[in-house]
N, C-alpha and C. Protein backbone atom coordinates (compact mmCIF):
# COMPACT_ATOMS: atom_id res chain seq x y z
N UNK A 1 0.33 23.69 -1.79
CA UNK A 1 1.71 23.32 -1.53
C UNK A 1 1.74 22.37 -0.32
N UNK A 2 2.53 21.19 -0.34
CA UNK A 2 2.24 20.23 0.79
C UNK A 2 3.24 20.96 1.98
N UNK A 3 2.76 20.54 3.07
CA UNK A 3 3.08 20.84 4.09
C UNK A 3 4.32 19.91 5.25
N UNK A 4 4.09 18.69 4.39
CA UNK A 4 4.25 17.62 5.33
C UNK A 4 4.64 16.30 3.90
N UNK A 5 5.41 15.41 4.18
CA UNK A 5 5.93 14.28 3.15
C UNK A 5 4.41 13.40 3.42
N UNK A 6 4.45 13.04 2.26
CA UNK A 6 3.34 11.84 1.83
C UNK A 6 2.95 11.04 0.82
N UNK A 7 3.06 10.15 0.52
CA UNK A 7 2.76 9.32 -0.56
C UNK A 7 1.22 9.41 -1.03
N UNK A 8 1.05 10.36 -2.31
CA UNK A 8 -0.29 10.41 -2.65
C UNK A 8 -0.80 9.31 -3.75
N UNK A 9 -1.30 8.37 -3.97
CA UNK A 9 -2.58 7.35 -4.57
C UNK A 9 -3.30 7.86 -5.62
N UNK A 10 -3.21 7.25 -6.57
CA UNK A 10 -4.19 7.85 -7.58
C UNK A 10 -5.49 7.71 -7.19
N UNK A 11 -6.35 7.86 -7.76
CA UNK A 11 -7.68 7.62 -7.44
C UNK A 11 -8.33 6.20 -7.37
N UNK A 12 -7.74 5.61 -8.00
CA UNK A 12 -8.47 3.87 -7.92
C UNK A 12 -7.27 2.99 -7.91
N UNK A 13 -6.10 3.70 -6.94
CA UNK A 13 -5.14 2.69 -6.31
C UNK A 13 -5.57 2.27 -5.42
N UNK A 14 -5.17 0.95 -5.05
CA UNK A 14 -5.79 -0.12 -4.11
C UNK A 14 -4.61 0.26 -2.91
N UNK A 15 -5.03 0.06 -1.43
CA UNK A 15 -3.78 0.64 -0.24
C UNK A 15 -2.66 -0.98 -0.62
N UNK A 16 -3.19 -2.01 -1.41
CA UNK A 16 -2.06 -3.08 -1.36
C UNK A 16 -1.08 -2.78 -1.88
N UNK A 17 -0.95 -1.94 -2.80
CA UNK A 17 0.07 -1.17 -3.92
C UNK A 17 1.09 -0.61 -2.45
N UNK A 18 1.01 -0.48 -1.05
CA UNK A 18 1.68 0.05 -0.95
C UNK A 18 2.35 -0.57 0.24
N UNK A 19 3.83 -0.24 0.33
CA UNK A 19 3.90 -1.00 2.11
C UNK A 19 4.05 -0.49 3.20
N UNK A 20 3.09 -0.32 4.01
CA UNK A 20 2.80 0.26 4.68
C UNK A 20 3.53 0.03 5.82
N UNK A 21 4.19 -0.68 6.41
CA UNK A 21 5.12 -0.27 7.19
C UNK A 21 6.22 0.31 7.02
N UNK A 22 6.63 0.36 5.84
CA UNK A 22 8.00 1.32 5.21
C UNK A 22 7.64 2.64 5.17
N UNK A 23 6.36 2.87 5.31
CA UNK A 23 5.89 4.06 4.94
C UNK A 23 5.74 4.49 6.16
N UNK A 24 5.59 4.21 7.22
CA UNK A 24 5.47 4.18 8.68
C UNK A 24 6.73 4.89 9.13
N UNK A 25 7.87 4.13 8.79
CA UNK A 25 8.72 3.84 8.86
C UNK A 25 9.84 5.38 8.37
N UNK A 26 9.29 5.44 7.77
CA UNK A 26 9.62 6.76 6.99
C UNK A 26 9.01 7.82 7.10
N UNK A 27 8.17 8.05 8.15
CA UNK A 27 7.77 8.55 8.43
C UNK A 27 6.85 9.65 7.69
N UNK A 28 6.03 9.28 6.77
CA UNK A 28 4.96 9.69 5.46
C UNK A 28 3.82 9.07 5.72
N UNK A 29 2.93 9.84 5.50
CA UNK A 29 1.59 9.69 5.46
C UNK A 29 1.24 9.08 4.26
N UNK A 30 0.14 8.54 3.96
CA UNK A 30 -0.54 8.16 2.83
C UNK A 30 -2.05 9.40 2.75
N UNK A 31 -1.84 9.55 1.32
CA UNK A 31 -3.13 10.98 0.88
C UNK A 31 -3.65 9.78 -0.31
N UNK A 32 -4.77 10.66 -0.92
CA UNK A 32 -5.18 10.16 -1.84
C UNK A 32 -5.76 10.79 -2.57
N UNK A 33 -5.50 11.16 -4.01
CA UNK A 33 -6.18 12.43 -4.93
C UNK A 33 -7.34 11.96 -6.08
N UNK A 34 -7.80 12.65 -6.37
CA UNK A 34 -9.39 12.44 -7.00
C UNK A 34 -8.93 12.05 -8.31
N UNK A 35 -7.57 12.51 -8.96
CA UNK A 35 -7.26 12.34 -10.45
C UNK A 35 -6.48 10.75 -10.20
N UNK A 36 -6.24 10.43 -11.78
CA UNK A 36 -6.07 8.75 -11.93
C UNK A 36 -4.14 8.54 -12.10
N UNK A 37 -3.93 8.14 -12.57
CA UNK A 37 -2.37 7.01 -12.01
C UNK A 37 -2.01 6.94 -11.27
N UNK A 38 -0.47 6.75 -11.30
CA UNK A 38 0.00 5.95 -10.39
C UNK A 38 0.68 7.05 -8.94
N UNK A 39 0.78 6.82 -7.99
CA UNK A 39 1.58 7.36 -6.34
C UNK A 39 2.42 8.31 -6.81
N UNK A 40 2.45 9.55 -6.49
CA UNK A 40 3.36 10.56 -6.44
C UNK A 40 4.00 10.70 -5.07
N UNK A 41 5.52 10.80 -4.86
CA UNK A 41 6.10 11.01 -3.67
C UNK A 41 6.23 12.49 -3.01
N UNK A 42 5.56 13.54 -1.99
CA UNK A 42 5.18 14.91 -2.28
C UNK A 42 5.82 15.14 -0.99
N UNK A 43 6.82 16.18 -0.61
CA UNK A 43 7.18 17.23 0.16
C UNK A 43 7.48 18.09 0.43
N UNK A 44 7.80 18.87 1.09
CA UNK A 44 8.09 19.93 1.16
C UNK A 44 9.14 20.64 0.18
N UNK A 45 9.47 21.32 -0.57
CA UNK A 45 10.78 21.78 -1.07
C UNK A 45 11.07 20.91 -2.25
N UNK A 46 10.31 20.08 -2.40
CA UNK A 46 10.88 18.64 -3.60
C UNK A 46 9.98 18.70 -4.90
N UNK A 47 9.06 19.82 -4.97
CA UNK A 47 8.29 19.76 -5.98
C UNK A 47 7.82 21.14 -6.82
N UNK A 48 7.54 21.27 -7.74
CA UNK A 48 7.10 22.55 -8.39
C UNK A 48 5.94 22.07 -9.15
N UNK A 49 5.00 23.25 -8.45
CA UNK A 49 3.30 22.14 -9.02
C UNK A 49 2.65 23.41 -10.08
N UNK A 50 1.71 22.93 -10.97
CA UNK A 50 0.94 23.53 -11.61
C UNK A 50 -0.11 23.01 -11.84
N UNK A 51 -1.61 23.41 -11.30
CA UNK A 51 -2.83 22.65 -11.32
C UNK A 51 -3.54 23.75 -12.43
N UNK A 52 -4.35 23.24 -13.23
CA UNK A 52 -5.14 24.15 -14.41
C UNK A 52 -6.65 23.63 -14.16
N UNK A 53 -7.24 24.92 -14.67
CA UNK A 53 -8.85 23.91 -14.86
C UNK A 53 -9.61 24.48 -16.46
N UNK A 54 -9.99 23.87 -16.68
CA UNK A 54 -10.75 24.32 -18.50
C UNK A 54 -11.82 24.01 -18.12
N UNK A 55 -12.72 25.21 -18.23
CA UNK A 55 -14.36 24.38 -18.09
C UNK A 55 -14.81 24.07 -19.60
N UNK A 56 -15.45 23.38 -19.28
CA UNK A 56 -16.61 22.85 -20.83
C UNK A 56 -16.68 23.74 -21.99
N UNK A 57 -16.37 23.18 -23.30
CA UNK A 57 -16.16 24.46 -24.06
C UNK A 57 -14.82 25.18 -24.50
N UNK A 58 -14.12 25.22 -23.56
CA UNK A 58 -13.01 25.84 -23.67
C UNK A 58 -12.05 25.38 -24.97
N UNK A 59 -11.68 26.28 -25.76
CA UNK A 59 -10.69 25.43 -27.02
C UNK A 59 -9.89 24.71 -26.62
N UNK A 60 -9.20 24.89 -25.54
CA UNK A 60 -7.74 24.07 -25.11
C UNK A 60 -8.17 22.37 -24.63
N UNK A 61 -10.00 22.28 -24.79
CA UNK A 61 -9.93 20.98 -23.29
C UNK A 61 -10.20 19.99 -24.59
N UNK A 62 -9.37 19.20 -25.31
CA UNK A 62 -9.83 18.97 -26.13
C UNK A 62 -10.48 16.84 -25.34
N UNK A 63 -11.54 16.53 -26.38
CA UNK A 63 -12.06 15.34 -25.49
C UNK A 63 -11.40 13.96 -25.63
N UNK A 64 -10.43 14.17 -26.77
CA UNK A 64 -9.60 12.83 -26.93
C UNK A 64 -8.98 13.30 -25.75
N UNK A 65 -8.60 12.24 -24.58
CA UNK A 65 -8.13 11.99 -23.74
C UNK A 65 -6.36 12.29 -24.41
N UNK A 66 -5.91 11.03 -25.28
CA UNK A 66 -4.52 11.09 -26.07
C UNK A 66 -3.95 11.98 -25.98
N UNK A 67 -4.32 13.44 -26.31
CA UNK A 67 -4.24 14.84 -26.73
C UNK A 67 -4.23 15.51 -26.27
N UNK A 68 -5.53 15.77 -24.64
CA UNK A 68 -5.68 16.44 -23.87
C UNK A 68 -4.70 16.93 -23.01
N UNK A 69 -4.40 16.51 -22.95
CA UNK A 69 -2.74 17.32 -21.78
C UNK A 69 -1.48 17.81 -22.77
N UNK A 70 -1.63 17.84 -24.20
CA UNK A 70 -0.59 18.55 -24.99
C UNK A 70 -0.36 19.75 -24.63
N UNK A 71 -1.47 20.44 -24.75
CA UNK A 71 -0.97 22.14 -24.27
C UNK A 71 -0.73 22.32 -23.11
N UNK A 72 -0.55 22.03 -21.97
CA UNK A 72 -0.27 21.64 -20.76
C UNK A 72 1.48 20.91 -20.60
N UNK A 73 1.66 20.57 -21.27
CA UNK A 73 3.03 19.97 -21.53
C UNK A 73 3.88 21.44 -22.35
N UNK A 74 2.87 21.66 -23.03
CA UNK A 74 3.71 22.48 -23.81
C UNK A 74 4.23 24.13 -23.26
N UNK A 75 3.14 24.33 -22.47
CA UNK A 75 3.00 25.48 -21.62
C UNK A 75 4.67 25.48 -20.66
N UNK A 76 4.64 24.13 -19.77
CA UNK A 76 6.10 23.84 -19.03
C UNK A 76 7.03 23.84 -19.94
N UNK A 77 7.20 22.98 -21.14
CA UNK A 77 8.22 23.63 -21.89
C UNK A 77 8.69 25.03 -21.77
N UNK A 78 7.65 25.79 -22.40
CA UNK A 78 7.91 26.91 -22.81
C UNK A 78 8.71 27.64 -21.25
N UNK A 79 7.73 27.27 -20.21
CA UNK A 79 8.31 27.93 -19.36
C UNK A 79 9.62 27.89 -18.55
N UNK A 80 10.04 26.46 -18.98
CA UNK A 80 11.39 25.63 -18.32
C UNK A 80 12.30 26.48 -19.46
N UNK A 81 12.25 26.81 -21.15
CA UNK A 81 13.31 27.34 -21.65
C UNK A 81 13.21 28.73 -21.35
N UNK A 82 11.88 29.58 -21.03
CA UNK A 82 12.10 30.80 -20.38
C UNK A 82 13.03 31.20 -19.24
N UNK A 83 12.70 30.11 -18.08
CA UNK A 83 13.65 30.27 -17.12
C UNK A 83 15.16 29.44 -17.30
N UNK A 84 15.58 28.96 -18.41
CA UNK A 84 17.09 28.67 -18.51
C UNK A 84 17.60 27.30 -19.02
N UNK A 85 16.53 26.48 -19.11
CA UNK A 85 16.63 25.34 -19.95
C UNK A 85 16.65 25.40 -21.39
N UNK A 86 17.59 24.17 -21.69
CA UNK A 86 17.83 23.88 -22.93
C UNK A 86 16.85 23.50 -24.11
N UNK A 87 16.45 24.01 -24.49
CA UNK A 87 15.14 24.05 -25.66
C UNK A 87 15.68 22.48 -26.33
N UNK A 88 16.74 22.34 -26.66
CA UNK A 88 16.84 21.01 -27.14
C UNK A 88 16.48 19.75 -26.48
N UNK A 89 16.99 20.05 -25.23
CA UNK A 89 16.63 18.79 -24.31
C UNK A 89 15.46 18.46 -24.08
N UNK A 90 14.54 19.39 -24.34
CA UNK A 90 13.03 19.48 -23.45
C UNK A 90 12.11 18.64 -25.04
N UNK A 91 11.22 17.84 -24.29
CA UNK A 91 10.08 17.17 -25.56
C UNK A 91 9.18 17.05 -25.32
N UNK A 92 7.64 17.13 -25.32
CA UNK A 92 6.53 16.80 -25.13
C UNK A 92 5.90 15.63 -25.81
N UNK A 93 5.86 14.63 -24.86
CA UNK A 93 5.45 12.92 -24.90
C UNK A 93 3.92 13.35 -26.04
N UNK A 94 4.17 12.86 -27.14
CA UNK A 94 2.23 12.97 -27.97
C UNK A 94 2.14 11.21 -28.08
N UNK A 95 2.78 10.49 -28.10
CA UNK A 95 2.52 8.90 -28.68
C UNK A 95 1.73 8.29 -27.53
N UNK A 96 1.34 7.70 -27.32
CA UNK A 96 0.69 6.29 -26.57
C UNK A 96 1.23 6.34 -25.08
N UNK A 97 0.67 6.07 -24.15
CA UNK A 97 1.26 5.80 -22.48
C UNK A 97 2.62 4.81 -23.12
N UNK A 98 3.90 5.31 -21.97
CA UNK A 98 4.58 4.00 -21.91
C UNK A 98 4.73 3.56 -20.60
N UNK A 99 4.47 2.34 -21.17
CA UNK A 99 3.96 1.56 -19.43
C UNK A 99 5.55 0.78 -19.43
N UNK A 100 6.04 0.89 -18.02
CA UNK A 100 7.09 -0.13 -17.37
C UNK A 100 6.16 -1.36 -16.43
N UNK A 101 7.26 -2.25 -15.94
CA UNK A 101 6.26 -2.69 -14.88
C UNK A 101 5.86 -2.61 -13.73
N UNK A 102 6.28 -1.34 -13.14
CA UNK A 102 5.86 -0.51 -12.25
C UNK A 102 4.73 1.04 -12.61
N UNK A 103 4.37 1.39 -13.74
CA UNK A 103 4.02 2.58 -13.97
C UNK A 103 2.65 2.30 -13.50
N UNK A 104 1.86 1.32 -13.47
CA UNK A 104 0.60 1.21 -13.08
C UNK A 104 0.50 1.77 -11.13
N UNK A 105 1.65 1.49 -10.50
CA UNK A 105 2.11 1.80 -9.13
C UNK A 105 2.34 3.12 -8.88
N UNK A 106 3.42 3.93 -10.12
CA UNK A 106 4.18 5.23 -9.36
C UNK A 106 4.02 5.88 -10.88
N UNK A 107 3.60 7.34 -10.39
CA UNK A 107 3.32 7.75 -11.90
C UNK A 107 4.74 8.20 -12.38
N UNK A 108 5.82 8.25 -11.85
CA UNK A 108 7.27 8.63 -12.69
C UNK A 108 7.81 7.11 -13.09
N UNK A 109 7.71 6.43 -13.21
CA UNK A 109 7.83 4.74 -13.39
C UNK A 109 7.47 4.92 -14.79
N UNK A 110 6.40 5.38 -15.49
CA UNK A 110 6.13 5.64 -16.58
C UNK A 110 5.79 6.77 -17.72
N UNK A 111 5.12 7.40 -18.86
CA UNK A 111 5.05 8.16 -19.30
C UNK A 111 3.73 8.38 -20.22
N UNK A 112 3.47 9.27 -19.79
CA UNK A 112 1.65 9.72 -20.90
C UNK A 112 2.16 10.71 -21.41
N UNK A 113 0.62 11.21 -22.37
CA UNK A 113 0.81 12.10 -23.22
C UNK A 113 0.50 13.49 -22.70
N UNK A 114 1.58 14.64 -23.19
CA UNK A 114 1.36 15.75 -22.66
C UNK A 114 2.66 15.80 -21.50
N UNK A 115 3.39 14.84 -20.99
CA UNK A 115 4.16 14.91 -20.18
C UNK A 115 5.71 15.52 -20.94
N UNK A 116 6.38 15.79 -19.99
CA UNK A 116 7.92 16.66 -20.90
C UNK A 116 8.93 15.95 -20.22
N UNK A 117 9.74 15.72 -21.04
CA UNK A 117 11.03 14.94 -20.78
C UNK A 117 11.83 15.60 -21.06
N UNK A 118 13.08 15.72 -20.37
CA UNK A 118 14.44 16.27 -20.33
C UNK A 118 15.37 15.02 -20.93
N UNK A 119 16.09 15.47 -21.57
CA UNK A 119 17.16 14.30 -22.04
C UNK A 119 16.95 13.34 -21.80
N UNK A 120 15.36 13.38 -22.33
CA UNK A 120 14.72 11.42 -22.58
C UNK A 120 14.18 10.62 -21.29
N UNK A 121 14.44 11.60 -20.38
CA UNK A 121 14.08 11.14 -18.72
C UNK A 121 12.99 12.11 -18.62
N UNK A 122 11.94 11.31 -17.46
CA UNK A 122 10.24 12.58 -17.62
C UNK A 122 10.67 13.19 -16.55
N UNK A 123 10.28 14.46 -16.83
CA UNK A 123 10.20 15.84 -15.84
C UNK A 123 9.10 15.87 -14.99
N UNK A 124 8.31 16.20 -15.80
CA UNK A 124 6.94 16.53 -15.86
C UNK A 124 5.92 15.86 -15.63
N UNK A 125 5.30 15.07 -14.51
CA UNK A 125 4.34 14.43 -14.21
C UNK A 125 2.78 14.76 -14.70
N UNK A 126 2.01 14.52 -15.34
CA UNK A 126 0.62 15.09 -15.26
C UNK A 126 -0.65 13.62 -15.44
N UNK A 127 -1.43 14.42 -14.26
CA UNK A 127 -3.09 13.72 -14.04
C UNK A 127 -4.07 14.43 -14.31
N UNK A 128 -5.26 14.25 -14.73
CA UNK A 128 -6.29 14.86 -15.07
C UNK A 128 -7.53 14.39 -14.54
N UNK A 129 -8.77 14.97 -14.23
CA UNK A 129 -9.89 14.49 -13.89
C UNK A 129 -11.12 15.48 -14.30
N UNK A 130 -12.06 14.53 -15.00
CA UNK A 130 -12.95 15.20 -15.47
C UNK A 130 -14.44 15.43 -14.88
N UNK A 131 -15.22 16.29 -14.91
CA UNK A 131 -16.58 16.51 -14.10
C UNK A 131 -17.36 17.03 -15.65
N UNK A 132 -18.49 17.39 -14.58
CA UNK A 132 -19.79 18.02 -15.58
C UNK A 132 -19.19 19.34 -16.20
N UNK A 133 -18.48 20.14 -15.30
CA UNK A 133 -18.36 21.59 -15.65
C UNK A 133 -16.67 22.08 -16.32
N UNK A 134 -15.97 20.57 -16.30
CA UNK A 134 -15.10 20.97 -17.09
C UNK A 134 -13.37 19.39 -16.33
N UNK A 135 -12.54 19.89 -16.50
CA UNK A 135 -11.61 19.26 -16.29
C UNK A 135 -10.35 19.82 -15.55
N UNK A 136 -9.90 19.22 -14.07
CA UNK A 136 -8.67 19.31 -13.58
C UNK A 136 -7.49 19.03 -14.31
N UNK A 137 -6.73 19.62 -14.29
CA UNK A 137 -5.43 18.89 -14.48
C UNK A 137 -4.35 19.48 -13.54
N UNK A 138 -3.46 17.94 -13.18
CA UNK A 138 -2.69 18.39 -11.43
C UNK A 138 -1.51 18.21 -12.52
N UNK A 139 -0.24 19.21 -12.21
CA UNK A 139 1.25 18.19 -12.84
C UNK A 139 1.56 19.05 -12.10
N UNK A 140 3.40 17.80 -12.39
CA UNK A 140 4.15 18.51 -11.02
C UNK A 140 5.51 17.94 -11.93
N UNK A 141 6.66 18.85 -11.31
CA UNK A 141 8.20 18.45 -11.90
C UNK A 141 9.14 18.49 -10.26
N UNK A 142 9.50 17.38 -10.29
CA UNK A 142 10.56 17.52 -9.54
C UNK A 142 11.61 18.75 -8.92
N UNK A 143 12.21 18.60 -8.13
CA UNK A 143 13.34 19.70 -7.18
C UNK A 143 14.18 18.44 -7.04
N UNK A 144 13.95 17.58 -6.27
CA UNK A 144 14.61 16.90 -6.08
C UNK A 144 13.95 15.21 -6.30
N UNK A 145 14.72 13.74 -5.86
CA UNK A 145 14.22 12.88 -6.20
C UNK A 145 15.12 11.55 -5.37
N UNK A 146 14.24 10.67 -4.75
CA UNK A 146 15.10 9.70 -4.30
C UNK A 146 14.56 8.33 -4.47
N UNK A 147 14.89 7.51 -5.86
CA UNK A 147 14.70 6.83 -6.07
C UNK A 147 14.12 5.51 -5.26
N UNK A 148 15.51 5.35 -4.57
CA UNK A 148 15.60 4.52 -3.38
C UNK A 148 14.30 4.24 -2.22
N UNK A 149 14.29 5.42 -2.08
CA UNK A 149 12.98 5.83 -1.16
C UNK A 149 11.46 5.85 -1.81
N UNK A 150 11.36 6.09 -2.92
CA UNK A 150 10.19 5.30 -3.55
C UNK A 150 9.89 4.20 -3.96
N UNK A 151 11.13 3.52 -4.52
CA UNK A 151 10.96 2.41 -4.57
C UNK A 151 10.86 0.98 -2.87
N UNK A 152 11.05 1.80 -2.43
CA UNK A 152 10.82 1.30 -0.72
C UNK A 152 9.38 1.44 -0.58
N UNK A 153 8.93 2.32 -1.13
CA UNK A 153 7.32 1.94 -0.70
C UNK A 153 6.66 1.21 -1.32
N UNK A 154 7.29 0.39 -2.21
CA UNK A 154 5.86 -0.23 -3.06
C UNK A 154 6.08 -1.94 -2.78
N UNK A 155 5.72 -2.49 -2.09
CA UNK A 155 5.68 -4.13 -1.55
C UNK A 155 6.29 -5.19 -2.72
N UNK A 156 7.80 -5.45 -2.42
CA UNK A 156 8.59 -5.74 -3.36
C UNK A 156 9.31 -6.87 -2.44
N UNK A 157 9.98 -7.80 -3.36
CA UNK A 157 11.20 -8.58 -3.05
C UNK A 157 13.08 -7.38 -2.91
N UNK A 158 13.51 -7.97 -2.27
CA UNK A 158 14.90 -7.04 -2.47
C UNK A 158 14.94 -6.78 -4.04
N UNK A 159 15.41 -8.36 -4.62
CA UNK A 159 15.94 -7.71 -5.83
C UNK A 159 14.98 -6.64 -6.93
N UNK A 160 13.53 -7.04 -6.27
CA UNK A 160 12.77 -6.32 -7.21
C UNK A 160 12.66 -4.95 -7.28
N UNK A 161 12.43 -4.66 -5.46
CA UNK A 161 13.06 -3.26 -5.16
C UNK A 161 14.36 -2.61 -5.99
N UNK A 162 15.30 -3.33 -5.94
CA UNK A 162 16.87 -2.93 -6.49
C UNK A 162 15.98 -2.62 -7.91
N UNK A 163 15.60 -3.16 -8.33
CA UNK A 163 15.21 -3.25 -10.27
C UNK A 163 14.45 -2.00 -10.16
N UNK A 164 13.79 -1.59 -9.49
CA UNK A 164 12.55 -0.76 -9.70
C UNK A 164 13.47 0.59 -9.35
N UNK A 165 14.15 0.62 -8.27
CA UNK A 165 15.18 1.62 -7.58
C UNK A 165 16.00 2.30 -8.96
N UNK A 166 16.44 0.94 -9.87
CA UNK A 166 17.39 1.61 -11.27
C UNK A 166 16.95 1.68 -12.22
N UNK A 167 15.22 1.38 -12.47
CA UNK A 167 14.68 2.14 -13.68
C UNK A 167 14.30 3.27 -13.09
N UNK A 168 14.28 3.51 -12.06
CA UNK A 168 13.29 5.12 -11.70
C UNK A 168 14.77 5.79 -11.56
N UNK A 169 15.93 5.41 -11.68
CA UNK A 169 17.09 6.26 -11.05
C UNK A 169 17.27 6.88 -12.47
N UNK A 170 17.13 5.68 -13.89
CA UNK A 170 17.29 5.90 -15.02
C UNK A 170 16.13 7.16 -15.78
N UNK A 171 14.97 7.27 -14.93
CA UNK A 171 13.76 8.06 -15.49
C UNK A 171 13.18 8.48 -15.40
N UNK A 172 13.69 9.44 -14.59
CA UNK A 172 13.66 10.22 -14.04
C UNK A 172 14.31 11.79 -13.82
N UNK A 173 14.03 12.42 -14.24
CA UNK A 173 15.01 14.27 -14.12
C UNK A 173 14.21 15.15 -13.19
N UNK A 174 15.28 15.70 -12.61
CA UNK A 174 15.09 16.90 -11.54
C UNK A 174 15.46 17.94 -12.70
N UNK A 175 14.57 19.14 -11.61
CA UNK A 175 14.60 20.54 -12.80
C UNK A 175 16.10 21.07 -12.66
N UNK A 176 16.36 21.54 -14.11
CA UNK A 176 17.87 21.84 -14.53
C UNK A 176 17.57 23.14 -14.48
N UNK A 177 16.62 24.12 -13.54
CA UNK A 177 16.43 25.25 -13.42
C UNK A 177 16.19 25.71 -12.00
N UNK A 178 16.94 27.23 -11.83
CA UNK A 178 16.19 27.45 -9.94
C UNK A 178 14.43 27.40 -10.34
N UNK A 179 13.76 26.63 -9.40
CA UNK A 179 12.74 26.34 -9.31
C UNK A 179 11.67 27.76 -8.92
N UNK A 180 12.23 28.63 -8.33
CA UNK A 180 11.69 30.11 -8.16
C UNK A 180 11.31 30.91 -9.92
N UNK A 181 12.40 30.76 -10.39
CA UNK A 181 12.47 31.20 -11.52
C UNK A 181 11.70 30.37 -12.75
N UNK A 182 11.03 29.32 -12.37
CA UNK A 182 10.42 28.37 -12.97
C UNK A 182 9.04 28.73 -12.94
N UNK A 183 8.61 28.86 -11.52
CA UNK A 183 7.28 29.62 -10.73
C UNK A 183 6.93 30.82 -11.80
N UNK A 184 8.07 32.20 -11.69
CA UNK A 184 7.49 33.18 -12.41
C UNK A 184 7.62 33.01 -13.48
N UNK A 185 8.13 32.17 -14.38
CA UNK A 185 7.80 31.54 -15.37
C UNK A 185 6.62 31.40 -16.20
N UNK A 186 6.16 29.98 -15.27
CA UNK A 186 4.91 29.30 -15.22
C UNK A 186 3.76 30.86 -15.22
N UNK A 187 4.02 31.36 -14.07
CA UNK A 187 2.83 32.69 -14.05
C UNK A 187 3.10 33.79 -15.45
N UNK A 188 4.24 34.15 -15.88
CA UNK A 188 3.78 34.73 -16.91
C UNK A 188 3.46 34.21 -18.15
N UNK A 189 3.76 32.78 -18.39
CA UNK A 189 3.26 31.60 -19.75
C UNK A 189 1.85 32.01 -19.60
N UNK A 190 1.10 32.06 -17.93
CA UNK A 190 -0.43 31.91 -18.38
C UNK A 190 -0.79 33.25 -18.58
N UNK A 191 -0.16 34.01 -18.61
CA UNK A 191 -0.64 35.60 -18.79
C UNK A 191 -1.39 36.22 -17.91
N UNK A 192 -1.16 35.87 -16.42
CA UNK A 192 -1.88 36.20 -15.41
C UNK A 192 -2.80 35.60 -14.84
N UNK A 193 -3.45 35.27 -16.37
CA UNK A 193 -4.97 35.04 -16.12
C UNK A 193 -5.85 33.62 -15.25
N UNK A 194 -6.93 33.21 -15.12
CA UNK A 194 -7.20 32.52 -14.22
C UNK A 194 -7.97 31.14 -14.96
N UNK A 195 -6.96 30.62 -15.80
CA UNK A 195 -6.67 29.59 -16.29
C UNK A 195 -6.33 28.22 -15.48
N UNK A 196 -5.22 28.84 -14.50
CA UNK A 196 -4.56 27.97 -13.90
C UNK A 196 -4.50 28.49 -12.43
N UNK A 197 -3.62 27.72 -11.32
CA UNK A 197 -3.20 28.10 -10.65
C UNK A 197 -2.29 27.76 -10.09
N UNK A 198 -0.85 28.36 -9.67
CA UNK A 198 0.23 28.11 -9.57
C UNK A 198 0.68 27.95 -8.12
N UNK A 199 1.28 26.63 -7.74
CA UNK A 199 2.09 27.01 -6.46
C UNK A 199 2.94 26.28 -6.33
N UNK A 200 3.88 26.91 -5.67
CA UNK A 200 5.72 26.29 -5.89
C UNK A 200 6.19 25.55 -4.34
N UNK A 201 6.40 24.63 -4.16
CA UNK A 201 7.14 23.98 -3.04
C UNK A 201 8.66 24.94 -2.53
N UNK A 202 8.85 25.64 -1.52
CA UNK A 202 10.09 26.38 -1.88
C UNK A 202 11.11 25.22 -1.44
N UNK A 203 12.22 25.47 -1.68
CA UNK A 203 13.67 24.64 -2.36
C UNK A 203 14.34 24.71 -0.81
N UNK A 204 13.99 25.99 0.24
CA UNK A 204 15.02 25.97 1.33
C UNK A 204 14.03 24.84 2.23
């Protein structure tokens, strides 16, 4: 659970992707995580995370990449209509990445497979990274979200900023659930067991 605001880097983001005096400025750190796309914006109270690991073997890790994060998408479903969401609204992305022209920058800018969307806007962020003994996978859903302020970090013209500010305002969803109730959720979807591991940003 983060401790502190910071703009985290995918793994083979370059620091030009970012502007670093706004980020200064704003007083956020820059992190950088081992799994791949684009900058996640991470603080305190603003996020509800679920990291999993499948070692080698496992039925669920399947090796098409495309595919691999389906049950993982599907798992948050399940657990977002357990705790009070609308089963209709909720979808799990299976088609092709959709790339904007920012998604290569900020991973809510765009959409992969395995990710869950609320009324057509993504919830559900997810990265993955693979080793010898099996595969990470990090995702995270929003609490809260400020467009504005992400789109401030990424080295832009005004108007481009403005453009980038109202597709992410457009695509973006915060959870339509108390985020506590999301947590024990998430922990009883996995059945206890040590599949995954769960930790929740709290909301106060």
């Amino acid at each position: 659970m983060p401790t502190s605001a910071a703009l985290v880097l995918g793994s083979s983001q370059r620091l030009e992707s970012v502007d670093v005096d706004r980020l200064e400025a704003a007083h956020l750190s820059l992190e950088r995580r081992r799994s791949g796309g684009g900058a996640v914006l991470v603080a305190p109270g603003q996020q509800v995370w679920l990291d999993a690991f499948l070692p080698r073997g496992d039925p669920l890790l399947e090796e098409d990449l495309a595919r691999s994060s389906w049950w993982l998408g599907e798992l948050w479903a399940q657990a977002l209509v357990a705790s009070g969401a609308d089963h209709a609204t909720l979808a799990v992305h299976r088609g092709a990445i959709v790339h904007s022209p920012w998604s290569r920058s900020l991973c809510f800018a765009g959409l992969g497979p395995g990710e869950v969307t609320l009324s057509g806007r993504k919830l559900v962020g997810i990265s993955q990274r693979r080793g010898r003994l099996g595969a990470w996978f990090h995702s995270t859903a929003p609490v809260g979200f400020d467009p504005d302020l992400l789109a401030g970090l990424v080295p832009l013209d005004a108007l481009a900023r403005r453009a980038l500010a109202g597709h992410l305002a457009g695509q973006v969803a915060t959870l339509p659930v108390v985020a506590k109730d999301l947590e024990e959720c998430l922990r009883r979807t996995l059945g206890g067991g040590d599949v995954g591991r769960v930790t929740h940003a709290a909301t106060a």
